[in-house]
C-alpha atoms as a PDB file:
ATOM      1  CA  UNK A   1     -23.156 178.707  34.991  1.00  0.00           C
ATOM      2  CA  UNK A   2     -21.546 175.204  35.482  1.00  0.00           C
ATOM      3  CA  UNK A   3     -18.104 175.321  33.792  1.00  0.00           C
ATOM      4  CA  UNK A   4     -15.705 172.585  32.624  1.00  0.00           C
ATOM      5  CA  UNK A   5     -12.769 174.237  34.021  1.00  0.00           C
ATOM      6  CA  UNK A   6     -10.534 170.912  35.158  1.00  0.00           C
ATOM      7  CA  UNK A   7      -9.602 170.276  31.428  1.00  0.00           C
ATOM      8  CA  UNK A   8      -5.483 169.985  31.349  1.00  0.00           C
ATOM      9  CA  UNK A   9      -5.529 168.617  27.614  1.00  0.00           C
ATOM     10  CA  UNK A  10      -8.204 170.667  25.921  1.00  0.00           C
ATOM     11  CA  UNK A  11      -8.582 174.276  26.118  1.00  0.00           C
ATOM     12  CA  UNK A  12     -10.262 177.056  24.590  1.00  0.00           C
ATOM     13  CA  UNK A  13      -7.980 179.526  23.313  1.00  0.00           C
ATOM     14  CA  UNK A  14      -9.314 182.370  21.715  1.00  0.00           C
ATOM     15  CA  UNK A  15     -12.881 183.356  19.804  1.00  0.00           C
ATOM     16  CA  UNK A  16     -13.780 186.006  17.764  1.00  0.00           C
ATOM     17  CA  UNK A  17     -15.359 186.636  14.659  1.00  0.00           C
ATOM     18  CA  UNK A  18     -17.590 183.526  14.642  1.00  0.00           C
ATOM     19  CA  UNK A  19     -14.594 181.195  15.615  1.00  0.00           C
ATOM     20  CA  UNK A  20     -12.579 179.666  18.465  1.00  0.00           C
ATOM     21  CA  UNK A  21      -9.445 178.682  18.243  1.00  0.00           C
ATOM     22  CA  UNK A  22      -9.182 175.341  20.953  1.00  0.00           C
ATOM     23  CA  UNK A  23      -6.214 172.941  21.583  1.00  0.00           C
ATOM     24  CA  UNK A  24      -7.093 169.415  21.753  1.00  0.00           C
ATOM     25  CA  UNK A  25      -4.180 167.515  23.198  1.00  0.00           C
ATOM     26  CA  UNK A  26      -1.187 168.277  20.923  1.00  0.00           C
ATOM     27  CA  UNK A  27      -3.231 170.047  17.797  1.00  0.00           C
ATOM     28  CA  UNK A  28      -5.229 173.329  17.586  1.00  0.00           C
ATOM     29  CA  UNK A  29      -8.739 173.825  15.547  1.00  0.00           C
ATOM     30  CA  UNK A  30     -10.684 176.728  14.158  1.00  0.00           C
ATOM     31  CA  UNK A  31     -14.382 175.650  14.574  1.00  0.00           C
ATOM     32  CA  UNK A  32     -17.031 178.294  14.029  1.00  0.00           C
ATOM     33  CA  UNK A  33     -19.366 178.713  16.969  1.00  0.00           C
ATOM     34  CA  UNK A  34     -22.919 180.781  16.601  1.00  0.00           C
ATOM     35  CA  UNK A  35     -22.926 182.053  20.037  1.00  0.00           C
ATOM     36  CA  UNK A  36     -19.530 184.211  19.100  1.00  0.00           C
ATOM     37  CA  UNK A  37     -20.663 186.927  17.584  1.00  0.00           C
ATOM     38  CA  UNK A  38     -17.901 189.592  18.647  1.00  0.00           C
ATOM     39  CA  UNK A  39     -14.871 190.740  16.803  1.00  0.00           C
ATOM     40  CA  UNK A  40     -11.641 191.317  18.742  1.00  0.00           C
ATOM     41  CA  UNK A  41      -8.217 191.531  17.913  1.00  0.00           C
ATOM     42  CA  UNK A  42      -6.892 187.343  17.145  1.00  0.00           C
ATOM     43  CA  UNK A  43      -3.433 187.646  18.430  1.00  0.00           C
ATOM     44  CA  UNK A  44      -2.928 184.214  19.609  1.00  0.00           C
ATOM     45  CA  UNK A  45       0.080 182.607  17.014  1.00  0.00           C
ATOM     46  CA  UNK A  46      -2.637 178.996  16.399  1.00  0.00           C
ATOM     47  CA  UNK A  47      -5.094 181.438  14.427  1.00  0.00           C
ATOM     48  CA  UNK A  48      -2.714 181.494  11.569  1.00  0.00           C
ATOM     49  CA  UNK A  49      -1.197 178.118  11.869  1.00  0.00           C
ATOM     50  CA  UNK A  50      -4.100 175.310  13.290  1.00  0.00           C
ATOM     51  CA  UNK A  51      -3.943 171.684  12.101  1.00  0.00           C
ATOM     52  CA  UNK A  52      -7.230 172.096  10.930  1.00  0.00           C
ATOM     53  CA  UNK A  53      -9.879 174.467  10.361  1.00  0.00           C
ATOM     54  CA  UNK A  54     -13.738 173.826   9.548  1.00  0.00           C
ATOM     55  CA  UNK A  55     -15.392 176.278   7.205  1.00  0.00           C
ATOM     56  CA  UNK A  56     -18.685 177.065   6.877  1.00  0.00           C
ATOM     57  CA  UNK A  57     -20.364 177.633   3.547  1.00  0.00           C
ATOM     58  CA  UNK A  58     -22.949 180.335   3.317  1.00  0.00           C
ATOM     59  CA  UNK A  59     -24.770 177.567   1.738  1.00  0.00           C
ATOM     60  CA  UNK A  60     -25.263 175.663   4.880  1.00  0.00           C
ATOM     61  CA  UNK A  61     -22.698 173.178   6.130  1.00  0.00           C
ATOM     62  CA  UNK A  62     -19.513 173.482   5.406  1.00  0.00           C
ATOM     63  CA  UNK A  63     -15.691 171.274   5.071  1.00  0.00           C
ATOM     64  CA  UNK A  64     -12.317 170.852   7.138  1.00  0.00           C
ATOM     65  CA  UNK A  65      -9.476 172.272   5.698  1.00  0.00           C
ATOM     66  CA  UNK A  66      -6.275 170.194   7.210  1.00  0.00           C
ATOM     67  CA  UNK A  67      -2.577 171.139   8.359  1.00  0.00           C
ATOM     68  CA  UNK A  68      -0.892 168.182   9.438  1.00  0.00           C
ATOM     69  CA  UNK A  69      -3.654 166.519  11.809  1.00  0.00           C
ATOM     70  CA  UNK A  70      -3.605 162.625  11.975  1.00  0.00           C
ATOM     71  CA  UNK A  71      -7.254 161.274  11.223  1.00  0.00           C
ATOM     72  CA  UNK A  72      -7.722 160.258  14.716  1.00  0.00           C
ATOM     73  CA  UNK A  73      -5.733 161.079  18.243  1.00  0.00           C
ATOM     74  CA  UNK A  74      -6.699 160.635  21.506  1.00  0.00           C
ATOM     75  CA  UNK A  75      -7.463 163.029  24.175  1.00  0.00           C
ATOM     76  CA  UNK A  76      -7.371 162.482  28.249  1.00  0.00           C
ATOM     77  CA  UNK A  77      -9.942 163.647  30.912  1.00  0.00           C
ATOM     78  CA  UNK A  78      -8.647 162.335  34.536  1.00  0.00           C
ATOM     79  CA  UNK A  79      -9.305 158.453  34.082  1.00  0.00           C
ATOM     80  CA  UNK A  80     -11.226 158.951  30.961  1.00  0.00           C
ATOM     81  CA  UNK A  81     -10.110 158.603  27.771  1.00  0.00           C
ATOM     82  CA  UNK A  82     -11.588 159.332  23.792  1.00  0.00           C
ATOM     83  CA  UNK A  83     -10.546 158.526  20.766  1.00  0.00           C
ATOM     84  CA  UNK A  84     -10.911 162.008  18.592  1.00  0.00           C
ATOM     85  CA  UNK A  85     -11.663 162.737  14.565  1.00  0.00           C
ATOM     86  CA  UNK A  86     -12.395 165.346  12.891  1.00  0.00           C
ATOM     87  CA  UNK A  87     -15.933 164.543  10.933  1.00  0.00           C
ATOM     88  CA  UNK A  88     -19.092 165.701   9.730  1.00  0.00           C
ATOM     89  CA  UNK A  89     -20.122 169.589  10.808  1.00  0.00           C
ATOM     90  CA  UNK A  90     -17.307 171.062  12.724  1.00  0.00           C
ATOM     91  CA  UNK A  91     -17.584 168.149  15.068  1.00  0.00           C
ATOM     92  CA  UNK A  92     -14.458 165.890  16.555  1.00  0.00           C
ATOM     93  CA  UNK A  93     -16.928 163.278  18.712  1.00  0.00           C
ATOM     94  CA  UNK A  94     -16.640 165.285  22.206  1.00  0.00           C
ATOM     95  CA  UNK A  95     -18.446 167.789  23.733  1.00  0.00           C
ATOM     96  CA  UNK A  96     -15.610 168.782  26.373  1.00  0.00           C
ATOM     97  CA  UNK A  97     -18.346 171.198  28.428  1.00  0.00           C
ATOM     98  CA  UNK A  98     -20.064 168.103  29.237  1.00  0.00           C
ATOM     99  CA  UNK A  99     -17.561 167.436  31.750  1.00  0.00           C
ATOM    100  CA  UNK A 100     -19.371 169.754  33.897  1.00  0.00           C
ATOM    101  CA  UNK A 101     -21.918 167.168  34.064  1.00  0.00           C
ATOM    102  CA  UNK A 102     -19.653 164.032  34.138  1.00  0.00           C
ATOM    103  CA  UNK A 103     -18.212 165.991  37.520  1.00  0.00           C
ATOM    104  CA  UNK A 104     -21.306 166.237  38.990  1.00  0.00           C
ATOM    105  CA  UNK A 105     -23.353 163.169  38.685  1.00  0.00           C
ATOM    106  CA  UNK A 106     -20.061 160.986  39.193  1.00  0.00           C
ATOM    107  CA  UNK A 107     -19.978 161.681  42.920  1.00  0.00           C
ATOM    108  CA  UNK A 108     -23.698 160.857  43.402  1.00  0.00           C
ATOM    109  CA  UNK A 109     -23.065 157.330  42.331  1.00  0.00           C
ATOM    110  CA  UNK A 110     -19.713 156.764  44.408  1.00  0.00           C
ATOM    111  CA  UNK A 111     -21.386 157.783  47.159  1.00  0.00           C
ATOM    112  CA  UNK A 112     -25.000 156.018  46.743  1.00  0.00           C
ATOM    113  CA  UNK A 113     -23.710 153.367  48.565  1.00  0.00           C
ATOM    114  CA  UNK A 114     -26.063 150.974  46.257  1.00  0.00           C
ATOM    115  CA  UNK A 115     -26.013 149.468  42.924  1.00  0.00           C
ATOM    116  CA  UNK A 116     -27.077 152.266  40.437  1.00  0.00           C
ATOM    117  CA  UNK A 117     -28.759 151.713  36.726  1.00  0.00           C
ATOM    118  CA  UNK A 118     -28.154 154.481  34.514  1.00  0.00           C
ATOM    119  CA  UNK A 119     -30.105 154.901  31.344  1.00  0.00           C
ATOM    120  CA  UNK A 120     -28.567 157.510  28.646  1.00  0.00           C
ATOM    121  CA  UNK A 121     -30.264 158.144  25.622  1.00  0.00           C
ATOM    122  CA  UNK A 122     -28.799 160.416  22.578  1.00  0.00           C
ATOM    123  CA  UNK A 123     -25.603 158.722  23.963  1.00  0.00           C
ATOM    124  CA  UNK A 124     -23.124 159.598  21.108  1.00  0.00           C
ATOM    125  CA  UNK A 125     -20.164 158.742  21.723  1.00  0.00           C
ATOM    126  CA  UNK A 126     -20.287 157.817  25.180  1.00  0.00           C
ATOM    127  CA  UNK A 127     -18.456 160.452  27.252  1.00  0.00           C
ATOM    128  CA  UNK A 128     -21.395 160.210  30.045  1.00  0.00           C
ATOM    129  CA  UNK A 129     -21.117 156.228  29.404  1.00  0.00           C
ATOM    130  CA  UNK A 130     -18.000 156.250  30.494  1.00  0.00           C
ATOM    131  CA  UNK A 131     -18.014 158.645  33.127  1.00  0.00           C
ATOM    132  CA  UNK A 132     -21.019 156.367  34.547  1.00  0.00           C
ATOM    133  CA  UNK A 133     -19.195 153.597  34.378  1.00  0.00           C
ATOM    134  CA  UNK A 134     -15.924 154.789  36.180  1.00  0.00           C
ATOM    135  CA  UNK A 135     -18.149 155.548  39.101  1.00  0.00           C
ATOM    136  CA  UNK A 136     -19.379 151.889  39.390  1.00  0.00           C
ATOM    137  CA  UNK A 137     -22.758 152.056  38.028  1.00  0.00           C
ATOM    138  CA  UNK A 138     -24.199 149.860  35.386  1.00  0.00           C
ATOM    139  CA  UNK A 139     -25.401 151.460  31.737  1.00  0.00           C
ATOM    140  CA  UNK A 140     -27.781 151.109  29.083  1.00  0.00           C
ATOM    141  CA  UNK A 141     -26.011 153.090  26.322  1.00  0.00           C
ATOM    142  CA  UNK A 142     -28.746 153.956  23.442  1.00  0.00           C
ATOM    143  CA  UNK A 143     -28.466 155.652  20.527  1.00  0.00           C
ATOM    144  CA  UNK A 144     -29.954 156.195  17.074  1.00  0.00           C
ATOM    145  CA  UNK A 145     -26.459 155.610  15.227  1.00  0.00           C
ATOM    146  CA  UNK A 146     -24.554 152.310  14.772  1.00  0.00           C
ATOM    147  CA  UNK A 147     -21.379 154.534  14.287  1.00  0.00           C
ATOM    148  CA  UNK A 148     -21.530 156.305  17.327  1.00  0.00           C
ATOM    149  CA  UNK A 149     -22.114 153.102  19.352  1.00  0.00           C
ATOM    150  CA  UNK A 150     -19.616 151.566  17.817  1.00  0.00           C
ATOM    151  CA  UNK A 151     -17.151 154.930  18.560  1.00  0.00           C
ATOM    152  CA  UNK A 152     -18.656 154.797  22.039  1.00  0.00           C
ATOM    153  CA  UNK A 153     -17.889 150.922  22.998  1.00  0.00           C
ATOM    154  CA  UNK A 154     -13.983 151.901  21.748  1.00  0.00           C
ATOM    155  CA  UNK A 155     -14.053 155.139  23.778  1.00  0.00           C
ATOM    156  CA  UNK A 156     -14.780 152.681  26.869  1.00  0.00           C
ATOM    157  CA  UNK A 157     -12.523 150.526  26.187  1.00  0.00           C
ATOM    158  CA  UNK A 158     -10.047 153.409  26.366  1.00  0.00           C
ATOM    159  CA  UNK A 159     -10.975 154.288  29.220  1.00  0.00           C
ATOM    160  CA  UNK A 160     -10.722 150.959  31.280  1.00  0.00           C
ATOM    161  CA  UNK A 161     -14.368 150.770  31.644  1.00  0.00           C
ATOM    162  CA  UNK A 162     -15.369 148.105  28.245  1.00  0.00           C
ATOM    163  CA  UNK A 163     -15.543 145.288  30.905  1.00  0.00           C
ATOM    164  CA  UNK A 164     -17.649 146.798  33.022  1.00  0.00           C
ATOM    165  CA  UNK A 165     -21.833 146.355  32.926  1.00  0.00           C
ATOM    166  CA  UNK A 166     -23.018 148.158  29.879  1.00  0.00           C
ATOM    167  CA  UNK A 167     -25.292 147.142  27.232  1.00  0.00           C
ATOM    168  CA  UNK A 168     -24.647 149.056  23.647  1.00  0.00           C
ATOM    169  CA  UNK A 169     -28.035 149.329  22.154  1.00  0.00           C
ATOM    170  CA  UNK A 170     -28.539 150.902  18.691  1.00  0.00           C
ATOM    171  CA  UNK A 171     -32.272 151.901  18.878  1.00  0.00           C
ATOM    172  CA  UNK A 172     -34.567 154.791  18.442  1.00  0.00           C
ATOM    173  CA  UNK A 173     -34.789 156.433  22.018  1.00  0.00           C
ATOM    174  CA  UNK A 174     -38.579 156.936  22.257  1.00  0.00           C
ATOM    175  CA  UNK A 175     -39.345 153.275  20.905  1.00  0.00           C
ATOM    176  CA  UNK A 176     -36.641 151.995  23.370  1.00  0.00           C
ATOM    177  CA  UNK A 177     -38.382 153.434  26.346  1.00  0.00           C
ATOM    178  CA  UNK A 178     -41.773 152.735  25.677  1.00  0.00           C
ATOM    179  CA  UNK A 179     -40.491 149.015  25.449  1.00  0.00           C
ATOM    180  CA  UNK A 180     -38.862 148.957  28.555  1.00  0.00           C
ATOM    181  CA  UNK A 181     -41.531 150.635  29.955  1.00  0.00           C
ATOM    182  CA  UNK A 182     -43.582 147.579  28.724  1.00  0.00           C
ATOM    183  CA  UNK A 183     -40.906 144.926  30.143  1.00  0.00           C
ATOM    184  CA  UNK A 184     -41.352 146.747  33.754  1.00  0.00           C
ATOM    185  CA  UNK A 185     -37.702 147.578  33.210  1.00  0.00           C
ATOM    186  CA  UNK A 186     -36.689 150.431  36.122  1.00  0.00           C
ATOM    187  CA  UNK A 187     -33.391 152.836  36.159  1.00  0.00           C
ATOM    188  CA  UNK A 188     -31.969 154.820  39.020  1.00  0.00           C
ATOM    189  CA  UNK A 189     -30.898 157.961  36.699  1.00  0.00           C
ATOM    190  CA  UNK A 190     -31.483 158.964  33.517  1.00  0.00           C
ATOM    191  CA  UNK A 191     -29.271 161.280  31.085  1.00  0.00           C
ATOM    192  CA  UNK A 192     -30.262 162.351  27.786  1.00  0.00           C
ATOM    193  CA  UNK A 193     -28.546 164.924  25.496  1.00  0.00           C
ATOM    194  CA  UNK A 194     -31.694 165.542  22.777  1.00  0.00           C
ATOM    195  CA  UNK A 195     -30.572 166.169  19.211  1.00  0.00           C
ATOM    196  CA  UNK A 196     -32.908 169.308  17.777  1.00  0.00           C
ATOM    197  CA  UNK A 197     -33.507 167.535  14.596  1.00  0.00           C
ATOM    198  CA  UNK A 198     -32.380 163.860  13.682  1.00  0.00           C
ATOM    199  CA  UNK A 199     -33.461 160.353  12.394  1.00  0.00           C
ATOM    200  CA  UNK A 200     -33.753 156.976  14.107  1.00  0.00           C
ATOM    201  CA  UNK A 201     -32.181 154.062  12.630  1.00  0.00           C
ATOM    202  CA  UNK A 202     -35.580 153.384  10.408  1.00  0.00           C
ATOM    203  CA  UNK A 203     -36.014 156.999   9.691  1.00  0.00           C
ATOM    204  CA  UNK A 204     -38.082 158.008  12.558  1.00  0.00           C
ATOM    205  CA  UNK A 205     -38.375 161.836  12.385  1.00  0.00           C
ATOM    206  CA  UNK A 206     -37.181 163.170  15.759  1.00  0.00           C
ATOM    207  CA  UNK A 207     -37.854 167.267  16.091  1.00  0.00           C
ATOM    208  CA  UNK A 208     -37.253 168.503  20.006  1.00  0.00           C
ATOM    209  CA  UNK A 209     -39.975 171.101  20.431  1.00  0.00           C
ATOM    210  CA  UNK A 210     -42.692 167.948  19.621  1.00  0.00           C
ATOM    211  CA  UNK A 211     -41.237 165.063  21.188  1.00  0.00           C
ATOM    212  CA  UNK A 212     -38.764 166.091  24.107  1.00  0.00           C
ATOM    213  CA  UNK A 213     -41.244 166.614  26.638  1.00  0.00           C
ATOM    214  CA  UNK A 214     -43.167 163.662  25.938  1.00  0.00           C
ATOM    215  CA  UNK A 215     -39.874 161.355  26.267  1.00  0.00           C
ATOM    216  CA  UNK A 216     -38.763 163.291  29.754  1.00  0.00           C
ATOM    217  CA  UNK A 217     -42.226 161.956  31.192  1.00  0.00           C
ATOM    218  CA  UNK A 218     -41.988 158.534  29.695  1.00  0.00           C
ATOM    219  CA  UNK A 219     -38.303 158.616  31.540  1.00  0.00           C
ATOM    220  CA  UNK A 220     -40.198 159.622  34.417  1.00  0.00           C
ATOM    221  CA  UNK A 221     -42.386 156.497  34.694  1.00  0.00           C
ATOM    222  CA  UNK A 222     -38.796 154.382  34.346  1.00  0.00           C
ATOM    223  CA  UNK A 223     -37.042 155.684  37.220  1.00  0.00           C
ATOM    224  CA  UNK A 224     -36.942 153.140  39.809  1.00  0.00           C
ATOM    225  CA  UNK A 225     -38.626 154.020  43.836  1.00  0.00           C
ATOM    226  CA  UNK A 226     -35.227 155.377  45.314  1.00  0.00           C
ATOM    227  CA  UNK A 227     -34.325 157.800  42.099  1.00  0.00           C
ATOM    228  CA  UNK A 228     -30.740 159.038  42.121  1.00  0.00           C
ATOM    229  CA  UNK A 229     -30.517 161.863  39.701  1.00  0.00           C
ATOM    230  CA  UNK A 230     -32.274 162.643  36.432  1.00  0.00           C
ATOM    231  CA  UNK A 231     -30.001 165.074  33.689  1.00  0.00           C
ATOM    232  CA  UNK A 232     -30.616 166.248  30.786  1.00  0.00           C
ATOM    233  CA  UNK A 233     -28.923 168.384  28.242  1.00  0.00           C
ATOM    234  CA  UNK A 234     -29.415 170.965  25.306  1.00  0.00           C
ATOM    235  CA  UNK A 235     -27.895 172.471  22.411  1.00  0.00           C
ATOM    236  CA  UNK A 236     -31.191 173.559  20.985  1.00  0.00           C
ATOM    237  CA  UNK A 237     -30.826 177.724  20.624  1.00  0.00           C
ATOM    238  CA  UNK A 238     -34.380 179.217  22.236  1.00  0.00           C
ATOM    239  CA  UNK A 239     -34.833 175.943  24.266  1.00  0.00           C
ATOM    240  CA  UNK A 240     -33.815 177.638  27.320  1.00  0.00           C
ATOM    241  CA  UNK A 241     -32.465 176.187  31.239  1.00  0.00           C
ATOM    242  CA  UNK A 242     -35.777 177.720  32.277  1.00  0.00           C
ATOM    243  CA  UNK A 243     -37.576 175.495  30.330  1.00  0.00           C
ATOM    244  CA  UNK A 244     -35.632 172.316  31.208  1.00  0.00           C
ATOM    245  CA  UNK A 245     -36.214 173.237  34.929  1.00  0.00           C
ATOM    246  CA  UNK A 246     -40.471 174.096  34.185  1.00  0.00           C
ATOM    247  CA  UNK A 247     -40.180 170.056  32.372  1.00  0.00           C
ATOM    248  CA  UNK A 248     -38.618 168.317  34.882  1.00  0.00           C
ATOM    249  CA  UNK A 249     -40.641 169.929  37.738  1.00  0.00           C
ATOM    250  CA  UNK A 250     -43.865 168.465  35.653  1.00  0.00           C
ATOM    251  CA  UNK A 251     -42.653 165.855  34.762  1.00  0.00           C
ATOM    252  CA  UNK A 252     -41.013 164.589  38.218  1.00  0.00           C
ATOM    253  CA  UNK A 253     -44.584 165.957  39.788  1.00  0.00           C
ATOM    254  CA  UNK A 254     -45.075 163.570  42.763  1.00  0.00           C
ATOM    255  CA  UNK A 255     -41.616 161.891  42.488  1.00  0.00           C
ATOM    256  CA  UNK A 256     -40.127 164.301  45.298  1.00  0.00           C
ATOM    257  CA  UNK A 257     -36.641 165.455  44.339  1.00  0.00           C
ATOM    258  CA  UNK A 258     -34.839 166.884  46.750  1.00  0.00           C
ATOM    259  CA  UNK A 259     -33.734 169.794  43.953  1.00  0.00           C
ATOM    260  CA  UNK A 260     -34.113 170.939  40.432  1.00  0.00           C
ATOM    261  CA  UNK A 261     -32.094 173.232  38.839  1.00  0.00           C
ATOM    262  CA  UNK A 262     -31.049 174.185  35.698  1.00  0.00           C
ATOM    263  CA  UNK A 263     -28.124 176.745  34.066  1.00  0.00           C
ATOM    264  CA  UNK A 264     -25.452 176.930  31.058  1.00  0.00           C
ATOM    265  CA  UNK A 265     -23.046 175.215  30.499  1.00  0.00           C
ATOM    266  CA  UNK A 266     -19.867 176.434  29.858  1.00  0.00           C
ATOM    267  CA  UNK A 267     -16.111 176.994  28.917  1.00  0.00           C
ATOM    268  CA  UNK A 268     -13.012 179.229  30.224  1.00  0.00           C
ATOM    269  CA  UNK A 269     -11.150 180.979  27.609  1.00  0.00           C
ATOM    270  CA  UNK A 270      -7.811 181.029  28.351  1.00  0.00           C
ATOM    271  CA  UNK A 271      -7.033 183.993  26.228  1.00  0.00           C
ATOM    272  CA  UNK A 272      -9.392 186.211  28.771  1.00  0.00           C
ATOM    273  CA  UNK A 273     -10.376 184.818  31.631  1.00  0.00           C
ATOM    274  CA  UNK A 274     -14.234 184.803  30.116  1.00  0.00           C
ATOM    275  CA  UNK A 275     -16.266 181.978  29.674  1.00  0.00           C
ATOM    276  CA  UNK A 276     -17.888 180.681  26.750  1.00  0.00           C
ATOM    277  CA  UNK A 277     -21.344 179.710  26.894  1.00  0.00           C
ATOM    278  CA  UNK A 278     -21.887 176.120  25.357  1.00  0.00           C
ATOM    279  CA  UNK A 279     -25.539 174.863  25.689  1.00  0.00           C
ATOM    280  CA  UNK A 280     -27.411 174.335  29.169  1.00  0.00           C
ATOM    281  CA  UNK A 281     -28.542 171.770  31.109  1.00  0.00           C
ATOM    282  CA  UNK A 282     -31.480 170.570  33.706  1.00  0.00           C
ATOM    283  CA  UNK A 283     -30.400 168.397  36.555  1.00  0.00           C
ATOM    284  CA  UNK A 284     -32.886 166.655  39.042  1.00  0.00           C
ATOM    285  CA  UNK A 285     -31.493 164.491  42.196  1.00  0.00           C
ATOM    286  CA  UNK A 286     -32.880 162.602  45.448  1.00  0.00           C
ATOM    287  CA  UNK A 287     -31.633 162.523  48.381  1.00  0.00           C
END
């Protein structure tokens, strides 16, 4: 399992019951979490007084309940930075496992000793962008949302990294591609982080069992003759790192990587010493 264990201003505090308890920066949230299906004693003091606590509704969905949480803060990851808020299902606009990833693929383009085009797709709110970007390569930031773009462009300014060679691109993913692909446009790496279900911005239907596949091999035919790394990521609950690995080994056929591998991703839980499992992910890098 690849953990995000250098967090010093987020950390997972407790889970049980269908919950964890996490502190982000100064505040702590109950979030539910599918994956935690045990019941143990909650004796950490934030379960009974968080700043804010999402409930689910056995309808589907669910709403925040708030104690005293501002309606956005901001939260620190070495020279990262990202603006937080609470919003729509549970979510606060970071995935802090992904880290694990950022601390990875970071080094490869420091030391590639070469200009390096990134392409990520699904980008959300840009916590790879910027990662990418602190490392010195160049990005093509696409995704489905004008929102999140938006979000993501502040999030790099944050960060330090706003000036630096990015392109913002609000765009279906698939469509994107297939154009560049058409323009003889090439990348060095590629990241994508695959919704299971969603909609492009003219309500193109995207469902990850049908379609990811296809889009990994289109990706393939982007990625330029000296390849640095290809990643991608999934939430997507039977879609397991198996699978990522058995896609990226056909669809890379012939391009030569010098290793695939795939595993969870994951969090420590400071209350135990376990980790919690948050997703997976498939990396692919040259050489």
């Amino acid at each position: 399992m690849w953990v995000a264990d250098r967090w010093k201003e987020y950390e997972v505090l407790d889970t049980s019951g269908g919950e964890k308890l996490e502190r982000w920066g100064r505040y702590l949230l109950i979030r539910p979490d599918p994956q935690i299906i045990w019941q143990t004693p909650k004796k950490h003091s934030g379960w009974k007084r968080p700043n804010g606590h999402y409930h689910r509704s056995a309808r589907g969905g669910g709403s925040w309940e708030f104690f005293d949480l501002p309606k956005s803060w901001i939260i620190r990851y070495d020279d990262l930075a990202f603006h937080l808020k609470p919003f729509s299902f549970k979510h606060t606009g970071l995935f802090p496992e992904q880290a694990a990833n950022w601390d990875w693929f970071r080094p490869l383009i420091e030391h590639a000793g070469r200009p390096i085009r990134v392409l990520n797709l699904f980008a959300y709110t840009g916590g790879a962008t910027c990662a990418a970007l602190a490392a010195g390569a160049s990005v093509t930031h696409v995704d489905a949302s004008k929102g999140m773009v938006t979000w993501a462009h502040e999030n790099a300014e944050l960060s330090g990294v706003g000036f630096r060679d990015v392109r913002w691109l609000v765009d279906d993913c698939t469509k994107f591609v297939q154009r560049e692909l058409r323009r003889g446009s090439r990348y060095d790496a590629v990241i994508m982080d695959p919704p299971s279900y969603g909609r492009g911005p003219k309500g193109e239907i995207w469902k990850i069992e049908d379609t990811v596949f296809p889009l990994i091999s289109l990706c393939a035919q982007l990625l330029s003759d000296r390849p640095l790394f290809f990643l991608i990521s999934s939430y997507t609950t039977g879609l397991q790192s198996g699978v990522l690995t058995y896609m990226l080994h056909t669809a890379l056929d012939g391009r030569n990587p010098a290793a695939i591998e795939s595993g969870e991703i994951g969090l420590p839980v400071s209350g135990n010493g376990l980790i919690l499992p948050c997703g997976c992910a498939g990396r692919a890098w040259w050489s």
